[in-house]
C-alpha atoms as a PDB file:
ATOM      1  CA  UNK A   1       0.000   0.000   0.000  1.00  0.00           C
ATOM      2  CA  UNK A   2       1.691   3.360  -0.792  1.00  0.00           C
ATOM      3  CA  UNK A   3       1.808   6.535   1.367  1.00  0.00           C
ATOM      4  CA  UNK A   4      -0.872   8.060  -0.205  1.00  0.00           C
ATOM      5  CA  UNK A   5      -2.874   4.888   0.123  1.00  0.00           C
ATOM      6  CA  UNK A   6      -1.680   5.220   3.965  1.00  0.00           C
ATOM      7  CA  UNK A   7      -2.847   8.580   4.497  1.00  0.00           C
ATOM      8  CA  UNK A   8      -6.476   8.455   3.056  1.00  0.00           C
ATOM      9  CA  UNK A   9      -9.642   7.660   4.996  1.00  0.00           C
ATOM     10  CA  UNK A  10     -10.637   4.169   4.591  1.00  0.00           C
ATOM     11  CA  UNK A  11     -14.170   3.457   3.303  1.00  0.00           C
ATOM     12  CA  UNK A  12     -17.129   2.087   5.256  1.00  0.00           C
ATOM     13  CA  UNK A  13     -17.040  -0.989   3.219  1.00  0.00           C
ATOM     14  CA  UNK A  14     -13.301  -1.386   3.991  1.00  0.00           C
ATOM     15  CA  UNK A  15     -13.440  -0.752   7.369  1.00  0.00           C
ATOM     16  CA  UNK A  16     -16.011  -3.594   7.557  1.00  0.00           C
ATOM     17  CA  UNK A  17     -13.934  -6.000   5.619  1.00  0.00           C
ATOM     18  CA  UNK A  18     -11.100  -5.465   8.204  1.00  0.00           C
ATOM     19  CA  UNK A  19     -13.432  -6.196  11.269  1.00  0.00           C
ATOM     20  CA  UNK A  20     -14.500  -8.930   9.798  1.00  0.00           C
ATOM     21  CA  UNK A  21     -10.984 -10.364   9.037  1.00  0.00           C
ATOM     22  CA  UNK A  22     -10.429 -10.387  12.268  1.00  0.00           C
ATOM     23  CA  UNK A  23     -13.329 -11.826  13.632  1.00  0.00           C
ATOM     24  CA  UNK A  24     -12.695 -14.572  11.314  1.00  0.00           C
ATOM     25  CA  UNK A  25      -9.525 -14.697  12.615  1.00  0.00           C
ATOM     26  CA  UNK A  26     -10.422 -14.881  15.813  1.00  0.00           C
ATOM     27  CA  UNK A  27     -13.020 -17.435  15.040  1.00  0.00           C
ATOM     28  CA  UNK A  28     -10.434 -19.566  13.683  1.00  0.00           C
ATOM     29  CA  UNK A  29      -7.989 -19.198  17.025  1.00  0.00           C
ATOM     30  CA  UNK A  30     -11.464 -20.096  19.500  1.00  0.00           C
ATOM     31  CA  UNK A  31     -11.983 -23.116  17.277  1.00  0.00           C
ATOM     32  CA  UNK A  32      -8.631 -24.732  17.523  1.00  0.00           C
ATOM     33  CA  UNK A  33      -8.545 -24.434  21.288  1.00  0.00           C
ATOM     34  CA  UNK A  34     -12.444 -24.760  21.939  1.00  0.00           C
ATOM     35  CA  UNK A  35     -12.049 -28.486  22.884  1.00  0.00           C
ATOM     36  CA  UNK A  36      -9.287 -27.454  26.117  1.00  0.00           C
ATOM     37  CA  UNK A  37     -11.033 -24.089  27.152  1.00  0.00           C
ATOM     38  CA  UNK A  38     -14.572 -25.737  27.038  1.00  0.00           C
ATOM     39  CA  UNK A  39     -13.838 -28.478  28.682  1.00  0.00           C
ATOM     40  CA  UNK A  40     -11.125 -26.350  31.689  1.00  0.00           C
ATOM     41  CA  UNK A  41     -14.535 -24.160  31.805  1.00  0.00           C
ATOM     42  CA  UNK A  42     -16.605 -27.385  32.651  1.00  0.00           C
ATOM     43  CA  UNK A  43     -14.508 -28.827  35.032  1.00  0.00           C
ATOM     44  CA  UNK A  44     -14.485 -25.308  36.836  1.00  0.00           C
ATOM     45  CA  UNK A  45     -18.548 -25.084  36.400  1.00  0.00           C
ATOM     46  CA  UNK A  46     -18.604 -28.700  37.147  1.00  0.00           C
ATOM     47  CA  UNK A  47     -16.787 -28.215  40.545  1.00  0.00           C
ATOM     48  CA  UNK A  48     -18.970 -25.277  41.547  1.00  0.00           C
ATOM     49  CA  UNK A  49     -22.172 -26.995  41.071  1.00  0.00           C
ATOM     50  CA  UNK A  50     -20.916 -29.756  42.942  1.00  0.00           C
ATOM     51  CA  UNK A  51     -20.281 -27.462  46.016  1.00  0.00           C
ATOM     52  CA  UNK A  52     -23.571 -25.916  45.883  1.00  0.00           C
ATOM     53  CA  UNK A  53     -25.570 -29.240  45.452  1.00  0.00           C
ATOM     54  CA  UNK A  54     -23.430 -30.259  48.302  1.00  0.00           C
ATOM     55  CA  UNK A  55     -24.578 -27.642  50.663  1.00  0.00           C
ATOM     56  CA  UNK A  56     -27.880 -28.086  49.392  1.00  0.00           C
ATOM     57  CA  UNK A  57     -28.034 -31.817  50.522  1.00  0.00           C
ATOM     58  CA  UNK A  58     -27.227 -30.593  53.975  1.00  0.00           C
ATOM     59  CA  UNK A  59     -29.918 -27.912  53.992  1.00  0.00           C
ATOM     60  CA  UNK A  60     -32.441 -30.727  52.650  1.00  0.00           C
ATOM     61  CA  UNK A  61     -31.041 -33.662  55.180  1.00  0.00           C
ATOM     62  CA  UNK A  62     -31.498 -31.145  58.106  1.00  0.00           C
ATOM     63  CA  UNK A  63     -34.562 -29.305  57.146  1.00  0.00           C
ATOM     64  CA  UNK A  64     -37.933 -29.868  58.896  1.00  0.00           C
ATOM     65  CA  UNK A  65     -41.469 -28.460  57.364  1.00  0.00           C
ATOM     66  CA  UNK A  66     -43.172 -27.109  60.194  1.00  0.00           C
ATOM     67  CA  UNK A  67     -46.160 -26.164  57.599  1.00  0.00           C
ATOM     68  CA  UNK A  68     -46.529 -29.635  55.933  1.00  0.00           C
ATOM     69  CA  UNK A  69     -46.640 -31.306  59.768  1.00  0.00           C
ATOM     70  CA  UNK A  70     -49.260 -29.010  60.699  1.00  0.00           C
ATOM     71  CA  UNK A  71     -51.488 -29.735  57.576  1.00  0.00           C
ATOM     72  CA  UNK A  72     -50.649 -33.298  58.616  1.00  0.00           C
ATOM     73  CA  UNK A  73     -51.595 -33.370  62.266  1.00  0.00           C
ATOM     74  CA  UNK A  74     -54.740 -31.378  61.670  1.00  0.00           C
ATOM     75  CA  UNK A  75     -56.501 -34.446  59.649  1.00  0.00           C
ATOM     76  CA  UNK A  76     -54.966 -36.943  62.143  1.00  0.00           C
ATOM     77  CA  UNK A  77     -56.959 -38.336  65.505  1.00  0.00           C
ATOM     78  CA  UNK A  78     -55.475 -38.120  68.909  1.00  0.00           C
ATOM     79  CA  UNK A  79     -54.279 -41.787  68.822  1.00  0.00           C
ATOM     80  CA  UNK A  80     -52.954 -41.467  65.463  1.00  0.00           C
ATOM     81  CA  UNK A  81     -50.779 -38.707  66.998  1.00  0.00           C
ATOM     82  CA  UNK A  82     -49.969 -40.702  69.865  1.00  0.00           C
ATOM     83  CA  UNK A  83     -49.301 -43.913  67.530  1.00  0.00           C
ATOM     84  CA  UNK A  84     -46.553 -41.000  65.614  1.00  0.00           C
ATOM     85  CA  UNK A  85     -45.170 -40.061  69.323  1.00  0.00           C
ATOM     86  CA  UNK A  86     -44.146 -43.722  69.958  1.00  0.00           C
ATOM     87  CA  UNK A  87     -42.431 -44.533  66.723  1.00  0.00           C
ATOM     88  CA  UNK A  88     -40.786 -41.035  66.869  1.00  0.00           C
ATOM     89  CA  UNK A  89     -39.428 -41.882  70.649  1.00  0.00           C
ATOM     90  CA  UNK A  90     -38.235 -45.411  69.168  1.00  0.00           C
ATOM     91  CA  UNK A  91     -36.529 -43.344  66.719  1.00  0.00           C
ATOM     92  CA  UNK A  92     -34.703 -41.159  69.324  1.00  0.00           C
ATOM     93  CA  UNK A  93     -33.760 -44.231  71.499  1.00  0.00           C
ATOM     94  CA  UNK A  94     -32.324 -46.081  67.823  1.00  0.00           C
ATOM     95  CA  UNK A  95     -30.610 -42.341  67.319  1.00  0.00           C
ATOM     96  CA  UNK A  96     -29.118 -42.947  70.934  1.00  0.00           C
ATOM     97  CA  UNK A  97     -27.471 -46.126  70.443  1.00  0.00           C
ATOM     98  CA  UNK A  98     -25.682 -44.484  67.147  1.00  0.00           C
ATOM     99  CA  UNK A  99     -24.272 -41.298  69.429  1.00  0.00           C
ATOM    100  CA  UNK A 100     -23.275 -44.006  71.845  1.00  0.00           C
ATOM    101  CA  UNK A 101     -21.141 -46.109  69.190  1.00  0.00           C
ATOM    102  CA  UNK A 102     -19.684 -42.752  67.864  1.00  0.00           C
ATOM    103  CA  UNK A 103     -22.180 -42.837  65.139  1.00  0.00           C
ATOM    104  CA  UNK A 104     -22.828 -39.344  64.791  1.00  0.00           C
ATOM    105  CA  UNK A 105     -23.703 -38.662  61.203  1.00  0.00           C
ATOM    106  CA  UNK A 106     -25.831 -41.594  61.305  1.00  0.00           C
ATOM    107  CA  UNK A 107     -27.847 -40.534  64.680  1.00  0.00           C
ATOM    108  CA  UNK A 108     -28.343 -37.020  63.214  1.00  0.00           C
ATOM    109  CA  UNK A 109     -30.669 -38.660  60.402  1.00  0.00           C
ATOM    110  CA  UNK A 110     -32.089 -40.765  62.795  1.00  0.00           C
ATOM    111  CA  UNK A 111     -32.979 -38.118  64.284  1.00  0.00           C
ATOM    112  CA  UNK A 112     -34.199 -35.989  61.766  1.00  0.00           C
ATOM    113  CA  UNK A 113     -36.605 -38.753  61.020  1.00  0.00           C
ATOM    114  CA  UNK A 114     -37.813 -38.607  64.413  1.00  0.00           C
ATOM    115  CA  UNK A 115     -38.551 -34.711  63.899  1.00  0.00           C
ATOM    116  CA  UNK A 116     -40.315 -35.553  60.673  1.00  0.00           C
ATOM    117  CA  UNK A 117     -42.489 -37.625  62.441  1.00  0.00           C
ATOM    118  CA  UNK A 118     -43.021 -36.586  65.617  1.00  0.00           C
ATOM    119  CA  UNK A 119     -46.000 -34.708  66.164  1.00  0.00           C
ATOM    120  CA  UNK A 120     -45.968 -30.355  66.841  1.00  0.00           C
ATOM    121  CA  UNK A 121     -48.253 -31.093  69.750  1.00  0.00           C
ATOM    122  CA  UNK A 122     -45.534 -32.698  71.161  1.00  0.00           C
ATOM    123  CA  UNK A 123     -42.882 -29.815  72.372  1.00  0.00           C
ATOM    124  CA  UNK A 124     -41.069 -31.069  74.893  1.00  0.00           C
ATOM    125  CA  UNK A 125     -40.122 -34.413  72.943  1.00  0.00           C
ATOM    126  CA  UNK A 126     -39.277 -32.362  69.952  1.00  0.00           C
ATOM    127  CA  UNK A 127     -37.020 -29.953  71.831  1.00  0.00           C
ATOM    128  CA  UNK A 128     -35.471 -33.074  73.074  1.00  0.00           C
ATOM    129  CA  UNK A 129     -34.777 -34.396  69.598  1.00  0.00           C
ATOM    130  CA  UNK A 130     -33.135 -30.882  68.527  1.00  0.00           C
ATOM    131  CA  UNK A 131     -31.244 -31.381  71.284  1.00  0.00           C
ATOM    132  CA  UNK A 132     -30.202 -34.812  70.812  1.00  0.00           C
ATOM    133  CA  UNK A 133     -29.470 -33.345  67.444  1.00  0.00           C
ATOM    134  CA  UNK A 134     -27.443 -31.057  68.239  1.00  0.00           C
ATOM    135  CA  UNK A 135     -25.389 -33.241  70.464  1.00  0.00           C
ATOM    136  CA  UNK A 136     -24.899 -35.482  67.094  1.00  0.00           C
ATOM    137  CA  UNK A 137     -24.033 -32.216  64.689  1.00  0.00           C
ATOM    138  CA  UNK A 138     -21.036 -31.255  67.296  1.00  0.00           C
ATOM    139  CA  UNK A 139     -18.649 -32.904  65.830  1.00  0.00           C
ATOM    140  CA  UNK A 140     -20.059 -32.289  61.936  1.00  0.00           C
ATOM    141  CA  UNK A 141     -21.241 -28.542  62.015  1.00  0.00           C
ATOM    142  CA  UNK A 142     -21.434 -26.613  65.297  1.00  0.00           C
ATOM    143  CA  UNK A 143     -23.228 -23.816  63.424  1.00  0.00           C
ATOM    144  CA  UNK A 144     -25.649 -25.919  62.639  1.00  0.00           C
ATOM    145  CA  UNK A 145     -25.576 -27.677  65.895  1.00  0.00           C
ATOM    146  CA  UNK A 146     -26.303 -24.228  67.847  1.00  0.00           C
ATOM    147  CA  UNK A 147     -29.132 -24.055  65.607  1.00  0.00           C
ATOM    148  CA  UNK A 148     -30.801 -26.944  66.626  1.00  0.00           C
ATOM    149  CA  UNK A 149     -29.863 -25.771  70.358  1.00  0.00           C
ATOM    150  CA  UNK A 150     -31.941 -22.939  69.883  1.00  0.00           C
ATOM    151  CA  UNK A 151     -34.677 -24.331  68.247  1.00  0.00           C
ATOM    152  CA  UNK A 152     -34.940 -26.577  71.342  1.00  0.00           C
ATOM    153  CA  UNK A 153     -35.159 -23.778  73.433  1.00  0.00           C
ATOM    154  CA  UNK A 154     -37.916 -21.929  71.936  1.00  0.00           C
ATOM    155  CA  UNK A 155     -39.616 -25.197  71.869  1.00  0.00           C
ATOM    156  CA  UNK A 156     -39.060 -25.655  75.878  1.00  0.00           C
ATOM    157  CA  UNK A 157     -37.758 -22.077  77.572  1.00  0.00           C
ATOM    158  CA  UNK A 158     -36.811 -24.364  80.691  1.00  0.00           C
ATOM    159  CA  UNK A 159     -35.169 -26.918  78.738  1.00  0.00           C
ATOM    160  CA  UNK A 160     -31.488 -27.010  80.923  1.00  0.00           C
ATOM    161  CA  UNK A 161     -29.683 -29.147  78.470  1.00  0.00           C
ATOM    162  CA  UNK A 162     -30.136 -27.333  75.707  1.00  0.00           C
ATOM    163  CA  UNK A 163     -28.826 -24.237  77.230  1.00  0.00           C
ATOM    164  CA  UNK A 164     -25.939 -25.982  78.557  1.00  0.00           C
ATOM    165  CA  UNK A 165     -25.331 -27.830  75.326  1.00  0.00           C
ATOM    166  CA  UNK A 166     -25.172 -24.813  73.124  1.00  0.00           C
ATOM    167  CA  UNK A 167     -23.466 -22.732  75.980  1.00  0.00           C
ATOM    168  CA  UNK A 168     -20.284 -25.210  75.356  1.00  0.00           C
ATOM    169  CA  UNK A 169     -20.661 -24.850  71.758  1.00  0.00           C
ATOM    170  CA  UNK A 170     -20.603 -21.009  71.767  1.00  0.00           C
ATOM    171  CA  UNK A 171     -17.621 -21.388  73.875  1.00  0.00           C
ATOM    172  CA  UNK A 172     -15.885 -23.948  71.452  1.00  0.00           C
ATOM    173  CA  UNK A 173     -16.967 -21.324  68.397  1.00  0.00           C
ATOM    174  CA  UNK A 174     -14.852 -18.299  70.440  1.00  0.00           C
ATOM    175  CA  UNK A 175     -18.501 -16.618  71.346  1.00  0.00           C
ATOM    176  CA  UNK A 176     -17.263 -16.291  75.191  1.00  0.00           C
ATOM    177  CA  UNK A 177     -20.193 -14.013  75.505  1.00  0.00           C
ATOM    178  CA  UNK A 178     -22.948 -15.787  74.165  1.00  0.00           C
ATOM    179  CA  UNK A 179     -21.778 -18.478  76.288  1.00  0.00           C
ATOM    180  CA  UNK A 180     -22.064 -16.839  79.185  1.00  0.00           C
ATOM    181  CA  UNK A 181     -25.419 -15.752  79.012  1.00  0.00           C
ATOM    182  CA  UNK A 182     -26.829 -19.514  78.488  1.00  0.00           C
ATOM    183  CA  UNK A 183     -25.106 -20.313  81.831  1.00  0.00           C
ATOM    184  CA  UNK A 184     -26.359 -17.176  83.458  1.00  0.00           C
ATOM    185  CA  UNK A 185     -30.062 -18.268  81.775  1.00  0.00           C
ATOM    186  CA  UNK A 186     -29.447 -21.338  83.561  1.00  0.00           C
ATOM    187  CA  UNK A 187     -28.849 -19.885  87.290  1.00  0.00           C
ATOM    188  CA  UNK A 188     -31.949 -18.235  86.472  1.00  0.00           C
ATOM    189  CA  UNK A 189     -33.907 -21.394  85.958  1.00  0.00           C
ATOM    190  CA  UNK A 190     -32.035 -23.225  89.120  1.00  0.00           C
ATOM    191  CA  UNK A 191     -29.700 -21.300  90.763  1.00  0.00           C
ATOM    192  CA  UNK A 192     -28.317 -24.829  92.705  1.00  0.00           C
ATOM    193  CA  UNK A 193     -27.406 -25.877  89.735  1.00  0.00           C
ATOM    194  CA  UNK A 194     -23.806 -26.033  91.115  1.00  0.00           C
ATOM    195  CA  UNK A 195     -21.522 -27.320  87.511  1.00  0.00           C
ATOM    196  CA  UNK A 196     -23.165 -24.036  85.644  1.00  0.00           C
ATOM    197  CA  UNK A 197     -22.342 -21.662  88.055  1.00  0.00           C
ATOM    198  CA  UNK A 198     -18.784 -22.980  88.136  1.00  0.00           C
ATOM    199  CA  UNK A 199     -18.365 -22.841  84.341  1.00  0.00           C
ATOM    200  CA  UNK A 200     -19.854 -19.506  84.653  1.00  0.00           C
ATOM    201  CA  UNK A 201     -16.936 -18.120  86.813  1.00  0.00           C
ATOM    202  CA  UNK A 202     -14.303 -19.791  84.607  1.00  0.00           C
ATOM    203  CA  UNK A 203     -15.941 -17.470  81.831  1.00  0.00           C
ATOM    204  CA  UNK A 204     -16.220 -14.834  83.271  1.00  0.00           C
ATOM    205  CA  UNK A 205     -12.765 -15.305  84.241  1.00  0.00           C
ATOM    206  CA  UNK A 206     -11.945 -16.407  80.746  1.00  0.00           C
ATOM    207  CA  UNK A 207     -13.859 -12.969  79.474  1.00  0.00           C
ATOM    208  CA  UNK A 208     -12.156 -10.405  81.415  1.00  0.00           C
ATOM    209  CA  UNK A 209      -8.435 -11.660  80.471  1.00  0.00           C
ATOM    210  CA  UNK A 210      -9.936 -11.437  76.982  1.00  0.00           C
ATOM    211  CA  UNK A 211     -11.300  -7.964  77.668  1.00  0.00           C
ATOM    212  CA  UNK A 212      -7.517  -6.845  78.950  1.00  0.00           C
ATOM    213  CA  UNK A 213      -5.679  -8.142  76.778  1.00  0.00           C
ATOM    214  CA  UNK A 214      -7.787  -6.381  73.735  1.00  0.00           C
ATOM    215  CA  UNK A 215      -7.392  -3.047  75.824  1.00  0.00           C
ATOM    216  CA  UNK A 216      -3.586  -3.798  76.015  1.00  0.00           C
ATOM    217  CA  UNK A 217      -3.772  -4.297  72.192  1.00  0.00           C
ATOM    218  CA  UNK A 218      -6.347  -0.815  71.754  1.00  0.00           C
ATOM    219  CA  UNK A 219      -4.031   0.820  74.287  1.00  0.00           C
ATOM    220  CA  UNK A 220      -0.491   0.121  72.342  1.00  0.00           C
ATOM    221  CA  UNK A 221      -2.480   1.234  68.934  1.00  0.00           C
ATOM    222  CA  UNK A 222      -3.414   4.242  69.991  1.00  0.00           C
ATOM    223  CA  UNK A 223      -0.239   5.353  71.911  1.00  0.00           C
ATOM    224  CA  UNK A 224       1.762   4.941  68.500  1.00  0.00           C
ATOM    225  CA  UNK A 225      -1.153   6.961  66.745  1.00  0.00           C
ATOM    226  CA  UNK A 226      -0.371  10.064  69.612  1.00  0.00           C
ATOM    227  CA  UNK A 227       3.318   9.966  69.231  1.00  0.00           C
ATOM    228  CA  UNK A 228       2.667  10.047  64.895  1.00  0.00           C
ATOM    229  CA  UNK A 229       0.502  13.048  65.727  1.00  0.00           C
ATOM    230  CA  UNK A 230       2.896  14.986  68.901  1.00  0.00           C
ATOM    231  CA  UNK A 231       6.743  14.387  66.848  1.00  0.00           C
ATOM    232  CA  UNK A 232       5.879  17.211  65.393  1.00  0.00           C
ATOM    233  CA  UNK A 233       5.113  19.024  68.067  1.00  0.00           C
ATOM    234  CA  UNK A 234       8.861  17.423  69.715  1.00  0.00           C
ATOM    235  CA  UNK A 235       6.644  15.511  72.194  1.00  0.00           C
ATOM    236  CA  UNK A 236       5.568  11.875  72.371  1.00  0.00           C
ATOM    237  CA  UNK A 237       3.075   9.791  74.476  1.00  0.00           C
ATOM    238  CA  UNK A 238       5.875   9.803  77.043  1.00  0.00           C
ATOM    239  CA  UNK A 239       4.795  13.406  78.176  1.00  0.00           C
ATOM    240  CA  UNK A 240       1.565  12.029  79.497  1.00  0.00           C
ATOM    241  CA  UNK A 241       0.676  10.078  82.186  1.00  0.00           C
ATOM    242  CA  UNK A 242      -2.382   8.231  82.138  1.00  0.00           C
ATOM    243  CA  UNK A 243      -3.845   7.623  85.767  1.00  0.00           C
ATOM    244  CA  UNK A 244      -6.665   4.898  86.123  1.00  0.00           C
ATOM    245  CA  UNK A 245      -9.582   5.836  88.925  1.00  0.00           C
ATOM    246  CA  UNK A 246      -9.685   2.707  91.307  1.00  0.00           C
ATOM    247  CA  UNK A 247     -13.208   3.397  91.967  1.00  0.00           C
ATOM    248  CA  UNK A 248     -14.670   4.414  88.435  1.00  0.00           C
ATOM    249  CA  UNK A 249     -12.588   2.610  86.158  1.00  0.00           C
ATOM    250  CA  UNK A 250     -12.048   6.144  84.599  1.00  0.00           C
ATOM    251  CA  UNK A 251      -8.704   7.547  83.284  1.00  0.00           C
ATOM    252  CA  UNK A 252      -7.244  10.447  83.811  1.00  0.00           C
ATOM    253  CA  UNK A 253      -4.317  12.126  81.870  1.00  0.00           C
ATOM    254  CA  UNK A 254      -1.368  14.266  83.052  1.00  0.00           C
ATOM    255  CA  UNK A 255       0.818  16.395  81.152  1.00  0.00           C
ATOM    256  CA  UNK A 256       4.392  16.327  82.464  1.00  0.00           C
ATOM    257  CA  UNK A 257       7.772  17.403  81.091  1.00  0.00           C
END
């Protein structure tokens, strides 16, 4: 092409015959390497589907339908509930066994199955299955385990267990707090009960070295922020003292030389 060629605006139907040189090009390129990219790309979508229908089977082996058991129960008799009751307690005591031989995944269906059958007039036996549950899902997922601790609870307000049970999971999740109040919701409830108010010193104990050694940590943070701010000034945190009130808790700060 010569310089004049060079210099001259190209036509709207060359233009277009250049784009479309190179989409053919490019065409050509995707084709020859479709087969690797396609199938890197299914492998990838492949694994990610796999996760998500894995958490899904969790969600679906755990879940309980509240609504369908109440449609249920309301078209069964009194006996047929209690009939339900009895295999759901054989259930629990079959669930049992499997916690007892270290059978955890397999007592957490069983007792899921109990839940499924067990009727809602029952809530006492059914907080006792969530908490049986939960006792199973400790060692699997103690999210979900705390769950199931809860739902217990709400199910029976006074239920000890569960509050213990999910008191020791809080504390085994780092939720020293939490923890705390289950035992302290427990005192409430029976204040003899000698093992929770124990474990609820040890917390507390357990809290308040927490609690000092984060103000420690907030304490050394901020005195390097004040001596970035004061150099320029040609002071440092060293020209204040920083008195703590015995009786309030409260700080006090003293300029000195």
């Amino acid at each position: 092409m010569s310089s004049d060629r060079k210099n001259e605006i190209p036509s709207n139907e060359e233009v277009i015959e250049e784009l479309t040189k190179n989409l053919k090009d490019s065409a050509i390129k995707t084709d020859s390497f479709g087969n690797d990219e396609t199938h890197s790309f299914s492998e990838s979508d492949t694994e990610a589907d796999s996760h998500s229908k894995d958490e899904t089977e969790i969600r679906d082996v755990d879940y309980i339908e509240d609504d369908l058991l109440k449609e249920r129960d309301e078209n069964l008799s009194e006996e047929e509930k209690r009939e339900l009751l009895q295999k759901a307690l054989s259930l629990k005591n079959e669930g049992n066994t499997k916690f007892k031989n270290q059978e955890h995944e397999e007592a957490s269906k069983i007792y899921t199955e109990a839940l499924r059958i067990c009727p809602l007039m029952f809530p006492n036996y059914r907080a006792i299955l969530f908490s049986n549950r939960a006792a199973a899902k400790s060692t699997i997922h103690i999210e979900s385990a705390i769950q199931d601790c809860t739902r217990a609870i709400e199910l029976d307000p006074v239920y000890l267990k569960a509050y213990i049970r999910r008191s020791k999971l809080f504390e085994r999740n780092d939720k020293l707090d939490e923890a705390l109040e289950d035992l302290k919701k427990v005192l409430e409830i029976d204040r003899n009960y000698t093992e929770a108010a124990y474990n609820a010193r040890v917390l507390q104990e357990k809290i308040n070295e927490r609690n000092e050694k984060l103000k420690t940590e907030m304490m050394a943070k901020l005195k390097d922020l004040g001596n970035i701010v004061l150099k320029p000034f040609g002071l440092s945190t060293q020209n204040f003292q920083v008195n703590q009130d015995p009786n309030t808790g409260g700080y006090s700060i003293n300029f000195k030389q």
